[in-house]
Protein backbone atom coordinates (compact mmCIF):
# COMPACT_ATOMS: atom_id res chain seq x y z
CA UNK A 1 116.86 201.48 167.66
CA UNK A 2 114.30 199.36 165.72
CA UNK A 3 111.39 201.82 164.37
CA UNK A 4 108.23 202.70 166.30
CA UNK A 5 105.92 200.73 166.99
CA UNK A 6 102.08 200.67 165.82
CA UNK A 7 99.60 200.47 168.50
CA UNK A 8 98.96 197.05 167.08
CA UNK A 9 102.00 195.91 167.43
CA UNK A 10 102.53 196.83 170.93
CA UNK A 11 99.74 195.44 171.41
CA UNK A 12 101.56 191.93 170.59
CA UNK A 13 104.33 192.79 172.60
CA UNK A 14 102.49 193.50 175.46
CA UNK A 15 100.62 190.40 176.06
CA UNK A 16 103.78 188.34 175.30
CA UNK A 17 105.67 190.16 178.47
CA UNK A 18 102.19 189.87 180.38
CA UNK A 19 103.75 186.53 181.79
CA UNK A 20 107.34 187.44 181.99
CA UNK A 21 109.10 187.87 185.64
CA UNK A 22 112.24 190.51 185.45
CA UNK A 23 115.09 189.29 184.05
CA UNK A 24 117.84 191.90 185.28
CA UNK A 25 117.26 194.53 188.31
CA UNK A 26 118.40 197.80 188.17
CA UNK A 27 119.48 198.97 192.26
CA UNK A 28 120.48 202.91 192.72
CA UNK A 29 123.64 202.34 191.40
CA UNK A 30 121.87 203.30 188.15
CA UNK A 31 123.14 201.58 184.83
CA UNK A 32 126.34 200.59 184.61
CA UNK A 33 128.29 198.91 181.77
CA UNK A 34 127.52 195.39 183.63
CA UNK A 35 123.96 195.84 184.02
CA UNK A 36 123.83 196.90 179.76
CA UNK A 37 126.08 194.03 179.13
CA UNK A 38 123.50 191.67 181.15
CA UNK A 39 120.23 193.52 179.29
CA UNK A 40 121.74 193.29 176.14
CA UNK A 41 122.78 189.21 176.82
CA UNK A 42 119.15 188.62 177.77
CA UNK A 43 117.55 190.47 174.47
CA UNK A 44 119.51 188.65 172.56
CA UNK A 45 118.55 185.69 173.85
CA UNK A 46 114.78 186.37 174.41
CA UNK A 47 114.37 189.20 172.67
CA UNK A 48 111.22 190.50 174.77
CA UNK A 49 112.40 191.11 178.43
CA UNK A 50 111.03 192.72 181.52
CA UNK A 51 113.71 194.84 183.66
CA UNK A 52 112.84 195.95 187.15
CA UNK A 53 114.29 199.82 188.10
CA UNK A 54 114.83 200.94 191.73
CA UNK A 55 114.38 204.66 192.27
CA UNK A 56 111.66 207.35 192.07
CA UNK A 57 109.64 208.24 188.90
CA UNK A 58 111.92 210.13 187.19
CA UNK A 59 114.77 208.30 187.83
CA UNK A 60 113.55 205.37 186.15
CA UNK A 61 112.18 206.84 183.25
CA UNK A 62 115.52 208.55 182.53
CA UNK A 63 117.25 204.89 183.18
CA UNK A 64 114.31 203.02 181.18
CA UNK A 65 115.29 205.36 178.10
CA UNK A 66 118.72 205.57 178.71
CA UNK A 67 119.04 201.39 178.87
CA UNK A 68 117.15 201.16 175.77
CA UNK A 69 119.44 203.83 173.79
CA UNK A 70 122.41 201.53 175.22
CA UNK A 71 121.12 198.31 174.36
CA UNK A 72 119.26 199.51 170.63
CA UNK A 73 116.03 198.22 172.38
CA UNK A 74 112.38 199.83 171.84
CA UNK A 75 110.91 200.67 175.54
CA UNK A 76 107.25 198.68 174.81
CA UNK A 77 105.58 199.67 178.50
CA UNK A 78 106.67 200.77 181.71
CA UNK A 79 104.65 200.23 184.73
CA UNK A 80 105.58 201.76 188.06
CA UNK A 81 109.54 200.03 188.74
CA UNK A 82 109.12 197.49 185.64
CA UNK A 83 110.31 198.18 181.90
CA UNK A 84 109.13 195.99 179.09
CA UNK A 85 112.40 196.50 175.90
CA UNK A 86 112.21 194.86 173.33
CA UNK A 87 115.13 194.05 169.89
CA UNK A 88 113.70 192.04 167.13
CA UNK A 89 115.66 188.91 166.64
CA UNK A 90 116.14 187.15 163.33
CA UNK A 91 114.16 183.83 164.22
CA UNK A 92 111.09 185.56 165.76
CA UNK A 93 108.02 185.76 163.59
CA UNK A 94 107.45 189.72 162.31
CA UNK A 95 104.75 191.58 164.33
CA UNK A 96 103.25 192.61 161.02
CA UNK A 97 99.58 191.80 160.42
C-alpha cells in the first residue's frame, strides 16, 4: 500500500475525484475476486477511481478497507456509499509540492 498521505496531498486527490462518476459497484454480494480484478483493472488504468458500496455503514467501511488492502490502493475519502482509492501510476505527475 503506497504510504500515507499528507493532508496536502489528499487534498489533490480529492478535487481530482470531485468530477469522477463510479467506476465499479459493489452490490451485497460483498467483494469478490471479480469485483478486485475489475478495481484493480480500473486503477491501473486511471489510477484515481471512485467505487460505489451497497450496504450499511459498517459494512462498507470494512469493504472500502478491505478492497484497498486487495488492490494495494490508499482509501483517499469515503462519503456515505462512495470510496475514492487511489495507486500511484508511473506516468502521473508526483503529488509532492
Amino acid at each position: 500500500m503506497p504510504d500515507a498521505l499528507r493532508p496536502r496531498q489528499r487534498a489533490r486527490l480529492k478535487a481530482r475525484a470531485h468530477a469522477l462518476e463510479p467506476t465499479v459497484q459493489i452490490g451485497h454480494a460483498g467483494v469478490s475476486d471479480t469485483v478486485v480484478v475489475e478495481v484493480d483493472r480500473s486503477l491501473t488504468a486511471h489510477g484515481l477511481i471512485k467505487v460505489k458500496i451497497a450496504g450499511d455503514r459498517h459494512e462498507r467501511d470494512a469493504l472500502a478497507a478491505t478492497l484497498a488492502e486487495r488492490t494495494d490502493a490508499t482509501i483517499v475519502q469515503q462519503v456515505g456509499r462512495i470510496v475514492v482509492l487511489w495507486r500511484p501510476r508511473a506516468e502521473d505527475e508526483p503529488l509532492d509540492d
